[in-house]
PDB file of N, CA and C in Angstrom:
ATOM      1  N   UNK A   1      -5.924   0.388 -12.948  1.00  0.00           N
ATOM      2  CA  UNK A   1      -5.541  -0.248 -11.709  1.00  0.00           C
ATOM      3  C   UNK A   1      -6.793  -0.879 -11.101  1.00  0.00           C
ATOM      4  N   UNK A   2      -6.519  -2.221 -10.897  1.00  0.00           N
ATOM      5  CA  UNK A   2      -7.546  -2.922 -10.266  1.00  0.00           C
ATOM      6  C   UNK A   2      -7.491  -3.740  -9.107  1.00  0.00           C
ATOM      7  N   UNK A   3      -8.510  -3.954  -7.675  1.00  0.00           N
ATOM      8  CA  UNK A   3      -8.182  -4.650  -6.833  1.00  0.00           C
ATOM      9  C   UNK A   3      -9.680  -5.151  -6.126  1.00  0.00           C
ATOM     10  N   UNK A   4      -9.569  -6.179  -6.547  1.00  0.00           N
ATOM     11  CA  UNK A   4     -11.298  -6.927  -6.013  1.00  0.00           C
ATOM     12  C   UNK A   4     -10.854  -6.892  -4.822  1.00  0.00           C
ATOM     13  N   UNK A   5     -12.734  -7.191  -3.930  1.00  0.00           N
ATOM     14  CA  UNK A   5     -12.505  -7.042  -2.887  1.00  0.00           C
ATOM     15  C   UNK A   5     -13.655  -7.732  -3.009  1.00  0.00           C
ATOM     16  N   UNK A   6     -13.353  -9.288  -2.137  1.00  0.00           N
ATOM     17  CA  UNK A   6     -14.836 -10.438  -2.262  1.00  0.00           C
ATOM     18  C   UNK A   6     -15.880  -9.768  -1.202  1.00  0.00           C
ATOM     19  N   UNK A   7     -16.917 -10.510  -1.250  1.00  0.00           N
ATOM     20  CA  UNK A   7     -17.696  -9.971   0.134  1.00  0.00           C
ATOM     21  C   UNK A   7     -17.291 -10.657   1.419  1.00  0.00           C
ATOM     22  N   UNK A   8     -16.905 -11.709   1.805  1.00  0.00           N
ATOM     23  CA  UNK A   8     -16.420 -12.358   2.406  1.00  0.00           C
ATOM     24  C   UNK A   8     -14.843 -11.605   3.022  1.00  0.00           C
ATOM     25  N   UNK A   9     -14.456 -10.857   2.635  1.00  0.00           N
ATOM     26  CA  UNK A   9     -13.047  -9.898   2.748  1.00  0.00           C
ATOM     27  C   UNK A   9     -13.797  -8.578   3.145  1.00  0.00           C
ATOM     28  N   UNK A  10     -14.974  -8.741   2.513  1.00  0.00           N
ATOM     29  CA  UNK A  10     -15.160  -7.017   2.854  1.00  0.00           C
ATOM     30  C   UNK A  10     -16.074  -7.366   4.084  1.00  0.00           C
ATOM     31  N   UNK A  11     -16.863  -8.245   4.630  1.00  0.00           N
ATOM     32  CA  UNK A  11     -17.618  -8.825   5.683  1.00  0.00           C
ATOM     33  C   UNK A  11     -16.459  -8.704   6.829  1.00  0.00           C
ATOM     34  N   UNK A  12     -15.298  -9.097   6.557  1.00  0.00           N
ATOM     35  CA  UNK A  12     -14.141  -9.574   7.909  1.00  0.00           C
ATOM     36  C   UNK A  12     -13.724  -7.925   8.270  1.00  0.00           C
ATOM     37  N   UNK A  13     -13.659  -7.346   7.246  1.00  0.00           N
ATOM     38  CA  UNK A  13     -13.097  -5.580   7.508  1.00  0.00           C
ATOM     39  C   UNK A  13     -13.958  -5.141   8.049  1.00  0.00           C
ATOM     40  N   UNK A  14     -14.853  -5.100   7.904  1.00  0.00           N
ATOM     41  CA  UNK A  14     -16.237  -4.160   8.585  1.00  0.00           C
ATOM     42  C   UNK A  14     -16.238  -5.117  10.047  1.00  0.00           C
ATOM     43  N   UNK A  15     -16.327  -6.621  10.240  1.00  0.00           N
ATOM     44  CA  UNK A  15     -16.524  -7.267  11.661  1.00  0.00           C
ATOM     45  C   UNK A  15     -14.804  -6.523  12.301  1.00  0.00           C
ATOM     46  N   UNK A  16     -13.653  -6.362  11.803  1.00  0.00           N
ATOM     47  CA  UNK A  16     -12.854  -6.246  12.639  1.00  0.00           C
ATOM     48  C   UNK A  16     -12.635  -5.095  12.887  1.00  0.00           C
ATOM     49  N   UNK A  17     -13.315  -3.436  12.313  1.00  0.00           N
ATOM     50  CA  UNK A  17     -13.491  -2.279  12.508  1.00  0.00           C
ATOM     51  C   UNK A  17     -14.807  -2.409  13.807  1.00  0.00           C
ATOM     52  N   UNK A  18     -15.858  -3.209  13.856  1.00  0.00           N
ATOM     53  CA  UNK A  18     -16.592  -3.056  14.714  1.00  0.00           C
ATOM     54  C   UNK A  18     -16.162  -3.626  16.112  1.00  0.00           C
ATOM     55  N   UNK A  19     -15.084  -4.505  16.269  1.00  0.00           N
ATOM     56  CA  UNK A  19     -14.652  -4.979  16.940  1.00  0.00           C
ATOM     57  C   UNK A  19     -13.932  -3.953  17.453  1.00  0.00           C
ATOM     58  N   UNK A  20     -12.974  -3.243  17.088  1.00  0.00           N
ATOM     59  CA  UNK A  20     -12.065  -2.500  17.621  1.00  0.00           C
ATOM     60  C   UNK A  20     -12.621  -0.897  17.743  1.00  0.00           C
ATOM     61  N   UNK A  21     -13.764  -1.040  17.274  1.00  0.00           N
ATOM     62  CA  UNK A  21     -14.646   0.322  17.693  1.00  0.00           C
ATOM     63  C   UNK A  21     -14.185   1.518  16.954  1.00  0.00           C
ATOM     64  N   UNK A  22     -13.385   1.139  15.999  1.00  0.00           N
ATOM     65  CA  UNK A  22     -13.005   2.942  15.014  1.00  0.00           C
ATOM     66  C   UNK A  22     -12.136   1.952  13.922  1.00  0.00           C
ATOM     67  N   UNK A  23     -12.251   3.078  12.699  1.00  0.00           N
ATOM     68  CA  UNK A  23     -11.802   2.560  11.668  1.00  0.00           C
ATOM     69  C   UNK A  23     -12.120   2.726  10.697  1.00  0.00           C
ATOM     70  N   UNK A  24     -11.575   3.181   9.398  1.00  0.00           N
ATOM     71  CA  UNK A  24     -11.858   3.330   8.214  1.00  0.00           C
ATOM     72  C   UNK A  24     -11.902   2.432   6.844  1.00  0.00           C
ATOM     73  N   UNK A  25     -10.939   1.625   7.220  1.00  0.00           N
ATOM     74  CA  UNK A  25     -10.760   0.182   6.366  1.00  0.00           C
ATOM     75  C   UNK A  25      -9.305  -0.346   6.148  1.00  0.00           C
ATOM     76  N   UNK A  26      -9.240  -1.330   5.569  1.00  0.00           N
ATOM     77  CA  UNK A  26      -7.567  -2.077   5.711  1.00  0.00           C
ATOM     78  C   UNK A  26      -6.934  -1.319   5.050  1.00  0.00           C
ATOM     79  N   UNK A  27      -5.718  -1.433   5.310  1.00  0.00           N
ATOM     80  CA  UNK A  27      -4.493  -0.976   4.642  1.00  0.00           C
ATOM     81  C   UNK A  27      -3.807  -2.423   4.297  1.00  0.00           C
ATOM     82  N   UNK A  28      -3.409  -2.485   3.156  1.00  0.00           N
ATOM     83  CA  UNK A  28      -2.658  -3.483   2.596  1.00  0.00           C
ATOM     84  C   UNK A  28      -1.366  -2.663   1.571  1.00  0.00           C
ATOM     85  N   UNK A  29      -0.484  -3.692   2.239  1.00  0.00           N
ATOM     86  CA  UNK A  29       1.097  -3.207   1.794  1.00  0.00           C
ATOM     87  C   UNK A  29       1.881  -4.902   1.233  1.00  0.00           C
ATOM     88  N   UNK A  30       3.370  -4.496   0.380  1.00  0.00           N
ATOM     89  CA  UNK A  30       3.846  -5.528  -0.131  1.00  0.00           C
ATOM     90  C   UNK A  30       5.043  -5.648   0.837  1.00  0.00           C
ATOM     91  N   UNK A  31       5.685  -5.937   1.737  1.00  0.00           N
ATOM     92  CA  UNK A  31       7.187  -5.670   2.137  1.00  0.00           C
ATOM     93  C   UNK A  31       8.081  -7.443   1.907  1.00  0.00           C
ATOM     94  N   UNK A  32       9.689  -6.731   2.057  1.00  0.00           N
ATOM     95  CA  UNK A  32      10.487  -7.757   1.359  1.00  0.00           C
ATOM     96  C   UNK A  32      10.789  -8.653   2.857  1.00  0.00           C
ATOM     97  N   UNK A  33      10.498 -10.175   2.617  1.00  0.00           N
ATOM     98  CA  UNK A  33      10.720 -11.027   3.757  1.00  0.00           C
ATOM     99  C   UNK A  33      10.661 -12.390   3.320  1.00  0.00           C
ATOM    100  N   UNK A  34      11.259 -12.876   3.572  1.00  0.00           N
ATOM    101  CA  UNK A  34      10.814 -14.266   3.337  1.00  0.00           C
ATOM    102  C   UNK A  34      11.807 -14.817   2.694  1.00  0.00           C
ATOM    103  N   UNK A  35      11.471 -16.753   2.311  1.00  0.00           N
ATOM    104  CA  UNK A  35      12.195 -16.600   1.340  1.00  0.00           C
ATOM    105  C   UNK A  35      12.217 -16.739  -0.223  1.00  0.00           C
ATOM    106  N   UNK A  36      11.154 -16.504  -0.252  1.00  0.00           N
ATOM    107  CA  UNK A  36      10.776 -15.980  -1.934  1.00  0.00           C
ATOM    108  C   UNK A  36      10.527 -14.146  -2.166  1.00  0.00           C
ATOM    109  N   UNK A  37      10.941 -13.585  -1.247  1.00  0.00           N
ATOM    110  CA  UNK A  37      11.393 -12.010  -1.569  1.00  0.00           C
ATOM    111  C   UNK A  37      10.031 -11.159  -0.852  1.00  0.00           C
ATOM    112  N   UNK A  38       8.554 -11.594  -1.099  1.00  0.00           N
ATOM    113  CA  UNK A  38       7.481 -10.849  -0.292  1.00  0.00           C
ATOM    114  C   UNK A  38       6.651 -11.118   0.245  1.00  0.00           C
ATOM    115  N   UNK A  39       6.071 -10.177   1.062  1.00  0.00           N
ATOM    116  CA  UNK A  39       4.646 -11.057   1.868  1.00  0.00           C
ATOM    117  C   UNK A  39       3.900  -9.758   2.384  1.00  0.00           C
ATOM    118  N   UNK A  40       2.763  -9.906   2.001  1.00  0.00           N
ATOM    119  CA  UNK A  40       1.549  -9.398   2.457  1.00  0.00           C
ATOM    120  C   UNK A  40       1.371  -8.859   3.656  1.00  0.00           C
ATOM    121  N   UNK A  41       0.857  -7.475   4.134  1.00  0.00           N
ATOM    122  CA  UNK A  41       0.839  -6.823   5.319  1.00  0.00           C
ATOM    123  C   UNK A  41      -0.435  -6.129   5.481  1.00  0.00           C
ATOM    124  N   UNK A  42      -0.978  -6.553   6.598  1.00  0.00           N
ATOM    125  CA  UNK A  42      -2.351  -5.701   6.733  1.00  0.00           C
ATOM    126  C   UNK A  42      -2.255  -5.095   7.883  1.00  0.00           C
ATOM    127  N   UNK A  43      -3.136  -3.458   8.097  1.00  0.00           N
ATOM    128  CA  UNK A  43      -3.311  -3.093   9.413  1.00  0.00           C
ATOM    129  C   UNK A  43      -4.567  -1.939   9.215  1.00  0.00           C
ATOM    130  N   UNK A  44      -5.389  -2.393  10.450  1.00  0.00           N
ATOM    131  CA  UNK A  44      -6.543  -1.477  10.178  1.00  0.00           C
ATOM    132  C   UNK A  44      -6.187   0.440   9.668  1.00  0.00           C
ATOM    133  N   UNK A  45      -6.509   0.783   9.337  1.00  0.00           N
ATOM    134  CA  UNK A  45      -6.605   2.421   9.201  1.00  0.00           C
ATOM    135  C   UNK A  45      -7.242   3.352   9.863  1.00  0.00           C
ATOM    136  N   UNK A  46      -7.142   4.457  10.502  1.00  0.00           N
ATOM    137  CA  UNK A  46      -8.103   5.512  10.848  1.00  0.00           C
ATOM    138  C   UNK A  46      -8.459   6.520   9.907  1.00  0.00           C
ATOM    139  N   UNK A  47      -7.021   6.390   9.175  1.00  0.00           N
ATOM    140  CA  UNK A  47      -7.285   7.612   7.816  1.00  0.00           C
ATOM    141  C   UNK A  47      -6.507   7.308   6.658  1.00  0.00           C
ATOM    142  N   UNK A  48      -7.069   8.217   5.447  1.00  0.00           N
ATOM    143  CA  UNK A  48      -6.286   7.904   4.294  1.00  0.00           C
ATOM    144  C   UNK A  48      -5.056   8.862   3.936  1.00  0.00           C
ATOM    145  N   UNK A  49      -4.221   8.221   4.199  1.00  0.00           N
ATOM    146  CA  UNK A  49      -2.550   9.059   3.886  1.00  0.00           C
ATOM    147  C   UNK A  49      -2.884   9.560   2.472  1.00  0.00           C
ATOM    148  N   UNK A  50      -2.034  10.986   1.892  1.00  0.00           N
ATOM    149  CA  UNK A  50      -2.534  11.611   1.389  1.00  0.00           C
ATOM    150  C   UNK A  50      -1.713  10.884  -0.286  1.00  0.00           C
ATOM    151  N   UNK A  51      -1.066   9.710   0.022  1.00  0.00           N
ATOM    152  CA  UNK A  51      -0.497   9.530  -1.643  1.00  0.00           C
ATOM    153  C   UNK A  51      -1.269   8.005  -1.866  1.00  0.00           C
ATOM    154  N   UNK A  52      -2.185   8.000  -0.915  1.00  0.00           N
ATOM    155  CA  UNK A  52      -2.837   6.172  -0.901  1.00  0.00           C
ATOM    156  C   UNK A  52      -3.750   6.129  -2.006  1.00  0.00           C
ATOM    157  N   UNK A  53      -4.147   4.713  -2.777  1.00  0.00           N
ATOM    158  CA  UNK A  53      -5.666   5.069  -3.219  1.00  0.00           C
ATOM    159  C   UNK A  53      -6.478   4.261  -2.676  1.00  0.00           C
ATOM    160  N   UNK A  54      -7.832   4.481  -3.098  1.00  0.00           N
ATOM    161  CA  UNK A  54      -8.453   3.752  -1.831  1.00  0.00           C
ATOM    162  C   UNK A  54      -9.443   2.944  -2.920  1.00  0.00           C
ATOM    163  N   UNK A  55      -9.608   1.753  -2.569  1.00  0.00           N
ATOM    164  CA  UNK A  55     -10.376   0.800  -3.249  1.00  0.00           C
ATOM    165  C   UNK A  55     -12.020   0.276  -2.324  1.00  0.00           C
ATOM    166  N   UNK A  56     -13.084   0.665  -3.040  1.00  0.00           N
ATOM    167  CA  UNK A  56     -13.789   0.528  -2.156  1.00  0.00           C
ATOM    168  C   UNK A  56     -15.357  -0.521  -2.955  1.00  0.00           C
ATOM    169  N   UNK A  57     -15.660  -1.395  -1.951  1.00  0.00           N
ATOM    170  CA  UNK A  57     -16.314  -2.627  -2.540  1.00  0.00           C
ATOM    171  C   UNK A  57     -17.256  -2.947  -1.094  1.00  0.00           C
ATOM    172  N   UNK A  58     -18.666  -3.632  -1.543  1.00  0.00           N
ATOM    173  CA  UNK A  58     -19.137  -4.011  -0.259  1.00  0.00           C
ATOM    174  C   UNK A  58     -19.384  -3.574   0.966  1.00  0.00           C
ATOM    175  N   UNK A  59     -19.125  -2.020   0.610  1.00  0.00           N
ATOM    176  CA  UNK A  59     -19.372  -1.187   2.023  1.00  0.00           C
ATOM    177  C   UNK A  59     -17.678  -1.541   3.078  1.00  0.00           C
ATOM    178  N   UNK A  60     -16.881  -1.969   2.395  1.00  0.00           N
ATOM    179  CA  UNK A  60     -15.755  -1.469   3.023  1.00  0.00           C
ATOM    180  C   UNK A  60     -14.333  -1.200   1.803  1.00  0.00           C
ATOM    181  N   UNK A  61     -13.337  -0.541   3.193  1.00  0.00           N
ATOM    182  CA  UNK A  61     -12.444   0.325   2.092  1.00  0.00           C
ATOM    183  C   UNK A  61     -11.129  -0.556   2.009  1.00  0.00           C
ATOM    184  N   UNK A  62     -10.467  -0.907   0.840  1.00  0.00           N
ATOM    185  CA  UNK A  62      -8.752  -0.757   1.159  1.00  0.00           C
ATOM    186  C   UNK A  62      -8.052   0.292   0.631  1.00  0.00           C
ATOM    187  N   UNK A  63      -6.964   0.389   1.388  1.00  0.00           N
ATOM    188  CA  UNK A  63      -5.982   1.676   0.965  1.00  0.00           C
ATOM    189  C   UNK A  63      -4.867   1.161   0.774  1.00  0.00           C
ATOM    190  N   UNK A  64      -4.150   1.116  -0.382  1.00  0.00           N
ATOM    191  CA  UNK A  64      -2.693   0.908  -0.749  1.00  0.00           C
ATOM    192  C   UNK A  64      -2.170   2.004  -1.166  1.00  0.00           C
ATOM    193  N   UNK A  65      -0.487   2.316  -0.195  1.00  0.00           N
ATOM    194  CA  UNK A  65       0.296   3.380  -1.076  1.00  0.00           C
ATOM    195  C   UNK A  65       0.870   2.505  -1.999  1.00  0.00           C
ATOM    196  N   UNK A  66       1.437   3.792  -3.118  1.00  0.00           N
ATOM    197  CA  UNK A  66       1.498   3.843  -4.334  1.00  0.00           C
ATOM    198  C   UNK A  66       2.599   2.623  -5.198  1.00  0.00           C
ATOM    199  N   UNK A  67       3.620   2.767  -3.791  1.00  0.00           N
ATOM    200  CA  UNK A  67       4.544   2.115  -4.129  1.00  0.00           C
ATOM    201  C   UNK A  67       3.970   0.176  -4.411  1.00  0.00           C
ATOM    202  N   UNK A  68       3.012  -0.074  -4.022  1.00  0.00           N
ATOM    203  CA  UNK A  68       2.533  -1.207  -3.861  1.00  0.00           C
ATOM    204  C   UNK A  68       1.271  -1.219  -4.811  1.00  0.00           C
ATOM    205  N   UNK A  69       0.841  -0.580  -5.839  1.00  0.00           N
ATOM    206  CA  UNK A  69      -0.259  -0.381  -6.503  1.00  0.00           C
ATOM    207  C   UNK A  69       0.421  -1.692  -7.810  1.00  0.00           C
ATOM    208  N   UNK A  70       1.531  -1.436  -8.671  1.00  0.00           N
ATOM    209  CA  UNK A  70       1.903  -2.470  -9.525  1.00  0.00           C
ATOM    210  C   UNK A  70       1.869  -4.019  -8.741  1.00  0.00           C
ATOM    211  N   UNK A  71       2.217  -3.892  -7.942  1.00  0.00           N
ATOM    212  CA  UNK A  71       2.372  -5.342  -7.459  1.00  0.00           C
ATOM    213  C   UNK A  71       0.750  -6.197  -7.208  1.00  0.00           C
ATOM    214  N   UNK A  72       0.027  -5.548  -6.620  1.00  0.00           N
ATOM    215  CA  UNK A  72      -0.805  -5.663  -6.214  1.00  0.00           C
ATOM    216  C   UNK A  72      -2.520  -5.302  -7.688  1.00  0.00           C
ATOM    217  N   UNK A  73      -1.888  -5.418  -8.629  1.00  0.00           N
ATOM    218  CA  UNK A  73      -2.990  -4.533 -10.124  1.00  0.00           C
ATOM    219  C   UNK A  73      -3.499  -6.354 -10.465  1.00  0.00           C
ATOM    220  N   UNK A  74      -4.699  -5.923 -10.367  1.00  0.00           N
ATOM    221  CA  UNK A  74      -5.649  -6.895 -10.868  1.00  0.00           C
ATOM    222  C   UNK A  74      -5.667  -8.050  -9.824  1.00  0.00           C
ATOM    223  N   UNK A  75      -5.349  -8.248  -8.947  1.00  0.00           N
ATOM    224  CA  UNK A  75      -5.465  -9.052  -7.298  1.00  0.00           C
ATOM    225  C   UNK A  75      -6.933  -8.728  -6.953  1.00  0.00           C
ATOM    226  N   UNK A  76      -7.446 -10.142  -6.171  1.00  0.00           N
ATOM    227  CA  UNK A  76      -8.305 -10.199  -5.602  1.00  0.00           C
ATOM    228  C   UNK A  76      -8.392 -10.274  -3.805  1.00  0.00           C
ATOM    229  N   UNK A  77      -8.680  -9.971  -2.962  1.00  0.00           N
ATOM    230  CA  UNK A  77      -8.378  -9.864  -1.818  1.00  0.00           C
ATOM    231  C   UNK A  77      -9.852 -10.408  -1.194  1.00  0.00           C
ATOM    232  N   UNK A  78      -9.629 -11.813  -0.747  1.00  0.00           N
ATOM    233  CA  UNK A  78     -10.459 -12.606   0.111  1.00  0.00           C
ATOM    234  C   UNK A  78     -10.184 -12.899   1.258  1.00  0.00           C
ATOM    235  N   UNK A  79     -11.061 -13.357   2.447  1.00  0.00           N
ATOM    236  CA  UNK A  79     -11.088 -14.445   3.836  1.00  0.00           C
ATOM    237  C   UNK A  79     -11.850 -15.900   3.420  1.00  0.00           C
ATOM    238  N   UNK A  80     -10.888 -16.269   3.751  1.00  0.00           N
ATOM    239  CA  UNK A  80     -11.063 -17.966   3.655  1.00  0.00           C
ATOM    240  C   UNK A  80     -10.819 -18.824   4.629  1.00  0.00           C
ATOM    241  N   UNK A  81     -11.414 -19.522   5.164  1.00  0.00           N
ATOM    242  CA  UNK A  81     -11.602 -20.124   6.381  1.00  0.00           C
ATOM    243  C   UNK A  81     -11.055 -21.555   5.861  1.00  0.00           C
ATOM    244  N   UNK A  82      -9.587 -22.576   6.721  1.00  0.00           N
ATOM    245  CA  UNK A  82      -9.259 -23.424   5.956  1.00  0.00           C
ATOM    246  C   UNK A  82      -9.212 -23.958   7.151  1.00  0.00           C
ATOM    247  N   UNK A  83     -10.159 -25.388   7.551  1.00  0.00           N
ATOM    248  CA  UNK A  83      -9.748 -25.376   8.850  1.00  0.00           C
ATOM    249  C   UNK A  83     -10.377 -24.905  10.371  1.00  0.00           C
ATOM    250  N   UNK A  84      -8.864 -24.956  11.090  1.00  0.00           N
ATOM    251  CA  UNK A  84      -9.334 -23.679  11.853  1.00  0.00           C
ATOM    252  C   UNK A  84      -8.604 -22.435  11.358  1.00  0.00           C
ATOM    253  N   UNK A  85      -7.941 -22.216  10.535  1.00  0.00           N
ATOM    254  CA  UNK A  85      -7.098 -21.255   9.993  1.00  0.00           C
ATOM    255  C   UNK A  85      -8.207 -19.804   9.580  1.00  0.00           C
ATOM    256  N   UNK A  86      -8.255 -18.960   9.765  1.00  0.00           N
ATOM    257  CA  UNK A  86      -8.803 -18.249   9.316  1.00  0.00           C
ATOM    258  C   UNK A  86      -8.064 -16.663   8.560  1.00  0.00           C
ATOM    259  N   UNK A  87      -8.048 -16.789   7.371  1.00  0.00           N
ATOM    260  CA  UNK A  87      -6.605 -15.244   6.866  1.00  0.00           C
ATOM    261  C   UNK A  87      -7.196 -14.652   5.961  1.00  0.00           C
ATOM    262  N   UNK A  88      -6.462 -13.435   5.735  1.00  0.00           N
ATOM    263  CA  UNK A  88      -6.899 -12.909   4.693  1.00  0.00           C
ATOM    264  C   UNK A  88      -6.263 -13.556   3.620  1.00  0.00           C
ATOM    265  N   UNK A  89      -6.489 -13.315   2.405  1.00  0.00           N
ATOM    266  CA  UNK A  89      -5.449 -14.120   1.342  1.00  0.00           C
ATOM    267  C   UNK A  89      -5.769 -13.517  -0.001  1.00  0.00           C
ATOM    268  N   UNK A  90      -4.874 -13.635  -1.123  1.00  0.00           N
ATOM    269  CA  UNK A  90      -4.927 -12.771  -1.894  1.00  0.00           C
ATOM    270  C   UNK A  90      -4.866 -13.553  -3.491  1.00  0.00           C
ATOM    271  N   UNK A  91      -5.394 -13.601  -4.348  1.00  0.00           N
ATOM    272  CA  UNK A  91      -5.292 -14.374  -5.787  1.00  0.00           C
ATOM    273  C   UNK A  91      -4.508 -13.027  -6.821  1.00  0.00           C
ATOM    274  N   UNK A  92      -3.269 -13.061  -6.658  1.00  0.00           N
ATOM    275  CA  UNK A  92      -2.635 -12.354  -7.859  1.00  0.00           C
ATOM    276  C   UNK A  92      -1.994 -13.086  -8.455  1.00  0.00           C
ATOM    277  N   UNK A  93      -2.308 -12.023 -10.026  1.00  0.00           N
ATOM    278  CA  UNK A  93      -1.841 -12.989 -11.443  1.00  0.00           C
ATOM    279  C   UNK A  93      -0.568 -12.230 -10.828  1.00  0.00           C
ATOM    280  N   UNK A  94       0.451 -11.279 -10.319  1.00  0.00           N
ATOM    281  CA  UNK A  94       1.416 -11.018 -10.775  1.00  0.00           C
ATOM    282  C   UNK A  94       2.619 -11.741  -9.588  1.00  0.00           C
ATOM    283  N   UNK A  95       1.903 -12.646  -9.175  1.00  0.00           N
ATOM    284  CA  UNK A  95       2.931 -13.519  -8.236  1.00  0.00           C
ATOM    285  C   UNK A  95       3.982 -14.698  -9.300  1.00  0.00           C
ATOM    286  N   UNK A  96       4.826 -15.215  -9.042  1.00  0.00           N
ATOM    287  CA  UNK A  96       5.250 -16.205 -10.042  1.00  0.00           C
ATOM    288  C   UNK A  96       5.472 -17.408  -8.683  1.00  0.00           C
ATOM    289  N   UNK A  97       6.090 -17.731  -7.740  1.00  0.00           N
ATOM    290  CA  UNK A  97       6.325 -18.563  -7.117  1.00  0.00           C
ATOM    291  C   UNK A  97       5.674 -17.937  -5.495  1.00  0.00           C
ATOM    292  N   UNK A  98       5.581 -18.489  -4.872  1.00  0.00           N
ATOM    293  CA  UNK A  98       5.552 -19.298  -3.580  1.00  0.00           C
ATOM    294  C   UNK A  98       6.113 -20.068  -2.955  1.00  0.00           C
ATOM    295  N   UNK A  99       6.988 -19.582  -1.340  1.00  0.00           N
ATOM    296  CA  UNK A  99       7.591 -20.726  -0.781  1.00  0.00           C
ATOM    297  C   UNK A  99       6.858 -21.874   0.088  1.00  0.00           C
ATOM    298  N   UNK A 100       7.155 -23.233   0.211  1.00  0.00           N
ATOM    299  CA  UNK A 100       6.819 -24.290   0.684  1.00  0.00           C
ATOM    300  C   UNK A 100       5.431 -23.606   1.429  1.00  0.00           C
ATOM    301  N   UNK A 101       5.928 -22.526   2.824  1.00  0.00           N
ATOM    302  CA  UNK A 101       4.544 -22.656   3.691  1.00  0.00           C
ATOM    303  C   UNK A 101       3.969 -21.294   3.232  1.00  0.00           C
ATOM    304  N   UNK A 102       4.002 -20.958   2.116  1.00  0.00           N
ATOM    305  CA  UNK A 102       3.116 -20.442   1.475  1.00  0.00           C
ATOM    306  C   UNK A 102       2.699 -18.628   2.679  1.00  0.00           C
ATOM    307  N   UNK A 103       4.271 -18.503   2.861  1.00  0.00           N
ATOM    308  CA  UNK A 103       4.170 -17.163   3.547  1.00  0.00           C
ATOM    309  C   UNK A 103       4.888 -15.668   2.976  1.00  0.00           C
ATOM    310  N   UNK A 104       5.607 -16.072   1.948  1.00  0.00           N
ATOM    311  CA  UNK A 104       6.342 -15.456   1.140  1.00  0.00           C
ATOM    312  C   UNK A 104       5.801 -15.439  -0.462  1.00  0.00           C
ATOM    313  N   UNK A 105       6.337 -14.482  -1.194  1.00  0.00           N
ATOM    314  CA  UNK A 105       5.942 -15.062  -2.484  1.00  0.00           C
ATOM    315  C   UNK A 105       7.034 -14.156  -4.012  1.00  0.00           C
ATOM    316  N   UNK A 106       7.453 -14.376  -5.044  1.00  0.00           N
ATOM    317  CA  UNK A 106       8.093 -13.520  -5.517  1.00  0.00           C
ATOM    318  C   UNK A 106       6.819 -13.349  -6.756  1.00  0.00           C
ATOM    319  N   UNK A 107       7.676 -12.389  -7.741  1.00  0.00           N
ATOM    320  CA  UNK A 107       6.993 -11.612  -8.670  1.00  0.00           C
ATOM    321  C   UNK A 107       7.762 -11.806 -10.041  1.00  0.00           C
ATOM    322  N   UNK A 108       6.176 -12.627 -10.810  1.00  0.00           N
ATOM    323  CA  UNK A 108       6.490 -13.140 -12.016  1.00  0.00           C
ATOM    324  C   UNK A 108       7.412 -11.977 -12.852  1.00  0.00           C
ATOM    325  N   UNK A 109       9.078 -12.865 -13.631  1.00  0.00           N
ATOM    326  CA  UNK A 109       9.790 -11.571 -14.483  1.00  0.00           C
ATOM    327  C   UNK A 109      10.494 -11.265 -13.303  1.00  0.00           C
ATOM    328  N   UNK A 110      11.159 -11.688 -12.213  1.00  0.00           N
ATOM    329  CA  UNK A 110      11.709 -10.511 -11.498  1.00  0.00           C
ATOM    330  C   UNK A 110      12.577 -11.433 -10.475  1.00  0.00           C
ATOM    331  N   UNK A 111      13.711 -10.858 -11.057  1.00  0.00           N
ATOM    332  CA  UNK A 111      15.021 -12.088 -10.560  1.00  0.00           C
ATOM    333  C   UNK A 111      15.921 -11.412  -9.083  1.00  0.00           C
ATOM    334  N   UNK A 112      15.272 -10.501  -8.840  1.00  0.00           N
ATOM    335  CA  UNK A 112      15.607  -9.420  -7.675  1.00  0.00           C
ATOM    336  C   UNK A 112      14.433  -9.394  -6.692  1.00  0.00           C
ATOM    337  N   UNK A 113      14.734  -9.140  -5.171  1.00  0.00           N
ATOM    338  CA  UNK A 113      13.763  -8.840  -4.116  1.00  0.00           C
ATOM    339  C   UNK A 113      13.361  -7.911  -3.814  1.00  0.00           C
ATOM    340  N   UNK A 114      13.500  -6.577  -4.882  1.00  0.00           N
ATOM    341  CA  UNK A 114      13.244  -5.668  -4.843  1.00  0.00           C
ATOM    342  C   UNK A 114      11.646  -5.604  -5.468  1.00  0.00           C
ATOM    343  N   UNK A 115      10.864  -4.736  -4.884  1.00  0.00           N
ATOM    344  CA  UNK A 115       9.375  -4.427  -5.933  1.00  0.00           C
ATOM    345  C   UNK A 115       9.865  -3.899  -7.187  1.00  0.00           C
ATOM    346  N   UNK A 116       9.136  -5.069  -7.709  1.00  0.00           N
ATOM    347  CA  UNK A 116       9.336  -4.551  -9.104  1.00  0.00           C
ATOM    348  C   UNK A 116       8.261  -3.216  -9.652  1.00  0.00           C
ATOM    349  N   UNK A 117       9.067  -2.176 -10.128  1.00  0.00           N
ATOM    350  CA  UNK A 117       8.417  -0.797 -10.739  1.00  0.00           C
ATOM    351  C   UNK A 117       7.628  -0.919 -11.876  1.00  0.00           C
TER     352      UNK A 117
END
C-alpha cells in the first residue's frame, strides 16, 4: 500500500495545523457524490482512530481508514496553486473518468458507485 505525499502537500498540512493551533495531520477519505460516483474529503485530525493507517512524509501525517486504502493505493497527494484556486489534489492511477468540473470522479473497472473492494 502506497500514498505519496509531495512537499508542497506536506508544507500546506503543517501551515494549516499551525494555523488552527493543534493537530496531528490530514485525514483523507473517498465518499459517494457526484456525478461520476466520488470525491475526495479532507479534515484536519487530533488523533489516529484505531483501524486508520497513517502515511507519513515531510514531517507531516495522513491517515486513511481502511475502507478507503484500495481506492486511494499508489496516489499521490499534492497542493497546487491554479490561479487563484488553491486545493489539495490528488494523481491516482485508480481513477478512470472525471466529471466536466472535475469534482467527482469514478474508478477504473467499476460500473457501480459503490467503492470498489
Amino acid at each position: 500500500m502506497t500514498i505519496t505525499l509531495t512537499q508542497a502537500a506536506a508544507k500546506q498540512i503543517r501551515a494549516q495545523i499551525a494555523k488552527r493551533g493543534a493537530g496531528l495531520g490530514l485525514r483523507v477519505g473517498v465518499k459517494t457524490v457526484g456525478c461520476s460516483g466520488f470525491a475526495y474529503t479532507y479534515e484536519l485530525a487530533d488523533e489516529v482512530r484505531p483501524d486508520e493507517q497513517r502515511f507519513e512524509a515531510h514531517g507531516a501525517t495522513l491517515l486513511i481508514a481502511p475502507q478507503n486504502l484500495l481506492t486511494l493505493d499508489g496516489a499521490t497527494l499534492d497542493f497546487v496553486t491554479e490561479g487563484l484556486k488553491q486545493s489539495f489534489q490528488f494523481d491516482n492511477p485508480n481513477v478512470g473518468n472525471t466529471c466536466g468540473c472535475g469534482e467527482s470522479f469514478s474508478l477504473k473497472g467499476s460500473n457501480s458507485k459503490g467503492v470498489a473492494a
